[in-house]
Protein backbone atom coordinates (compact mmCIF):
# COMPACT_ATOMS: atom_id res chain seq x y z
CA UNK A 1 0.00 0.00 0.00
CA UNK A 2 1.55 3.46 -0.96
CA UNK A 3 1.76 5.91 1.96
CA UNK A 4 -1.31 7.82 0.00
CA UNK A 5 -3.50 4.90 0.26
CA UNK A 6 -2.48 4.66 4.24
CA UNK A 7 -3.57 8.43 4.60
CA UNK A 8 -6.64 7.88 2.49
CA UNK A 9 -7.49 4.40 4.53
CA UNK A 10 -6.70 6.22 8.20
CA UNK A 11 -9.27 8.85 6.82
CA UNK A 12 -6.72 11.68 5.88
CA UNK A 13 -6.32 14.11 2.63
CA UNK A 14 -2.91 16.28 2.18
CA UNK A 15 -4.24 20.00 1.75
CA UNK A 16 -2.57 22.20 -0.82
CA UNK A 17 1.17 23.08 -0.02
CA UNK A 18 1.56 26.75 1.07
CA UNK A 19 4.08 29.10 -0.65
CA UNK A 20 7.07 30.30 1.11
CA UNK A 21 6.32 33.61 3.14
CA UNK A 22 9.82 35.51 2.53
CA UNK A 23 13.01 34.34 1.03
CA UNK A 24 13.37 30.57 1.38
CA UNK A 25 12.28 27.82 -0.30
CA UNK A 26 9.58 25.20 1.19
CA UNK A 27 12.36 22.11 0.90
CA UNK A 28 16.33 21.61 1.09
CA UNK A 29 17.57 18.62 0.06
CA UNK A 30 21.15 17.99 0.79
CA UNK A 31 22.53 14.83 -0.38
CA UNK A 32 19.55 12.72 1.24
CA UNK A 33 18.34 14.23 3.58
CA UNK A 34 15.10 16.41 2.92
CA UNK A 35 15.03 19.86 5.44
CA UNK A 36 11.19 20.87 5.29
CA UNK A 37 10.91 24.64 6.96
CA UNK A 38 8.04 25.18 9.54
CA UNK A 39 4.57 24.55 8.42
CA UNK A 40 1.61 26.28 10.29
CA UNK A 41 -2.01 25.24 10.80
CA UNK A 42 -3.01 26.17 7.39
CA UNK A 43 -6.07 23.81 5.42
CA UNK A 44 -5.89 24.63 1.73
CA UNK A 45 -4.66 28.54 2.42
CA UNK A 46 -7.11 28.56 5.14
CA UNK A 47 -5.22 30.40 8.71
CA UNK A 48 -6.49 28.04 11.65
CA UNK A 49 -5.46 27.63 15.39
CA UNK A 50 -4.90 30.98 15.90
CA UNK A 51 -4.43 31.93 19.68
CA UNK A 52 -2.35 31.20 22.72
CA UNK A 53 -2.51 27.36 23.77
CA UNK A 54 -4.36 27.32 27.42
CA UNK A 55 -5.93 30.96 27.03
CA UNK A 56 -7.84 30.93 23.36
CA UNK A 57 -6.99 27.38 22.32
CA UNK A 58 -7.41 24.20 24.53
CA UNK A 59 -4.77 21.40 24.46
CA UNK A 60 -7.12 19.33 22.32
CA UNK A 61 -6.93 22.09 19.69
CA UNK A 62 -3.57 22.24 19.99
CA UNK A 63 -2.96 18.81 19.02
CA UNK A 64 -5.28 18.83 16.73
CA UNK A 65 -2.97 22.12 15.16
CA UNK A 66 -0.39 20.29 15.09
CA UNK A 67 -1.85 16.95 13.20
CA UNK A 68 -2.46 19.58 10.55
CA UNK A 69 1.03 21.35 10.35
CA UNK A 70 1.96 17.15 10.34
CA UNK A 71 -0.22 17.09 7.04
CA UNK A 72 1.54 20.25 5.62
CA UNK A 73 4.62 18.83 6.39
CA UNK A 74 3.74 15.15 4.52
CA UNK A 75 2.17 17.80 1.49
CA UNK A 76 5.50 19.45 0.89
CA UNK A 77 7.39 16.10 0.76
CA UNK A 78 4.88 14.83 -1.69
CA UNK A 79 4.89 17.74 -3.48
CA UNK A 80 8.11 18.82 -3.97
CA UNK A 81 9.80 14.97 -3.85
CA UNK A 82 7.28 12.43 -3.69
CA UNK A 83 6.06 11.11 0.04
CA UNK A 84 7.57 7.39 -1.47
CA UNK A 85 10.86 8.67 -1.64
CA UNK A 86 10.47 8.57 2.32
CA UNK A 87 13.34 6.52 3.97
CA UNK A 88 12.50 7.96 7.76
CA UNK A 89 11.63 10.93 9.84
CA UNK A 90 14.70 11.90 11.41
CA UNK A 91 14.05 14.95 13.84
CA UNK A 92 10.97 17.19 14.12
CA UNK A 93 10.89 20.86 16.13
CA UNK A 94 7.54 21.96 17.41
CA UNK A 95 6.98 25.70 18.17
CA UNK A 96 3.80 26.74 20.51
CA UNK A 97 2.98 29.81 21.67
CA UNK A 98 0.89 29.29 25.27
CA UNK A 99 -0.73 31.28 28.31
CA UNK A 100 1.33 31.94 31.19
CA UNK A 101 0.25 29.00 33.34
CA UNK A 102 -0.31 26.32 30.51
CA UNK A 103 1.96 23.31 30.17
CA UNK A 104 1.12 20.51 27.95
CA UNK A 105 3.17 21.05 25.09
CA UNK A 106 4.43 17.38 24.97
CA UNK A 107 0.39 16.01 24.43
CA UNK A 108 0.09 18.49 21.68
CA UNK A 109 2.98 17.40 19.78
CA UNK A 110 2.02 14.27 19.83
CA UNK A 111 -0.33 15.70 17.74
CA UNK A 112 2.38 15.33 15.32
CA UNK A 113 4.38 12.44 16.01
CA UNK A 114 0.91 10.38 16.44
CA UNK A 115 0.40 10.71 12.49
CA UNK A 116 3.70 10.51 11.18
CA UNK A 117 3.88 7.14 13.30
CA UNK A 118 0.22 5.79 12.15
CA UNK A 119 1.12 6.91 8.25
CA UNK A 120 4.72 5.96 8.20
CA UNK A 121 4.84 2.94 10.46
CA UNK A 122 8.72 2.43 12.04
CA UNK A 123 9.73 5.48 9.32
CA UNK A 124 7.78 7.51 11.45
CA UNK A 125 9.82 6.92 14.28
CA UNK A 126 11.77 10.03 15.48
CA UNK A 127 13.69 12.50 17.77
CA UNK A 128 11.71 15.79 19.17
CA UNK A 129 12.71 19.32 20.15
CA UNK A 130 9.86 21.45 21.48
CA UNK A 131 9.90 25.20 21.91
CA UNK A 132 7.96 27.70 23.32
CA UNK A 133 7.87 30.58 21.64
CA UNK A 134 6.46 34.47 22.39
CA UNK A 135 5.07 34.75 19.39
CA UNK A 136 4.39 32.76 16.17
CA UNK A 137 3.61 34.14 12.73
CA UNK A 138 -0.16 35.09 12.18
CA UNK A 139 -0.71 34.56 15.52
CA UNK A 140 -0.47 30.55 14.85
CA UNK A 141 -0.29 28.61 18.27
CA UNK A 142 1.82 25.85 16.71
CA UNK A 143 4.49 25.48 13.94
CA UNK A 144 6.35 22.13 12.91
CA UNK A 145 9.70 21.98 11.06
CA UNK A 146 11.29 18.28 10.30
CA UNK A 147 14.19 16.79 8.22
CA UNK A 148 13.57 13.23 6.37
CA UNK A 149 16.52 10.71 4.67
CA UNK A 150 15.05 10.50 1.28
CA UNK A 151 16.32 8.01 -1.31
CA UNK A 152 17.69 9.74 -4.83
């Protein structure tokens, strides 16, 4: 089963890829390894989970964010490689922005590493950083970067 029929089977569709906002490009490959910059909360150029985690946005939402910057990240590698060029996740780095007092950032990226385990099986597998941030971009409460060893 290609990893598109996995997503379709576990009920999942890969919105549209979002264009760079500034001067970078959406994917780096460098020898085999595939650098994807951060993806945001965005269905099909739609801005969603926008808030602070604990104050606007419950944890639930949060993960749910998250799931969906997952999706953006699995778009760009199909769209700009193709997702069964996918050797393994290597290393993902979730951003949040929360309220003072909230701190569940670990169940909301699981968010994240939840899919990318279900769609990609032991490929999925990976190493996590997680940052909390002041302030995202458009006021997004999450953000997901992640580098992948592609074959050629």
């Amino acid at each position: 089963m290609t990893l598109k029929e996995i997503l379709h089977k576990l009920g999942y569709d890969l919105p549209s890829v979002s264009k760079p906002g500034g001067n970078y490009t959406s994917v780096n490959v460098r020898d085999n390894i595939a650098y994807i910059s951060i993806q945001f909360p965005i269905l099909n150029e739609e801005y969603l989970y926008q808030g602070r985690l604990g104050e606007n946005l419950s944890t639930e939402e949060g993960c749910k964010a998250m799931e969906l910057c997952a999706l953006n990240v699995l778009a760009q590698i199909d769209w700009n490689i193709d997702l069964e060029k996918v050797v393994g996740l290597n290393h993902i780095d979730a951003y949040f922005q929360s309220g003072e007092n909230w701190d569940d950032s670990p169940l909301v990226v699981n968010g994240a590493s939840d899919l990318f385990v279900k769609v990609l099986g032991d490929k999925g597998k990976h190493a996590r950083a997680i940052f909390g941030v002041e302030r995202l971009p458009r006021y997004f409460c999450v953000g997901l970067t992640a580098s992948f060893t592609i074959t050629k």
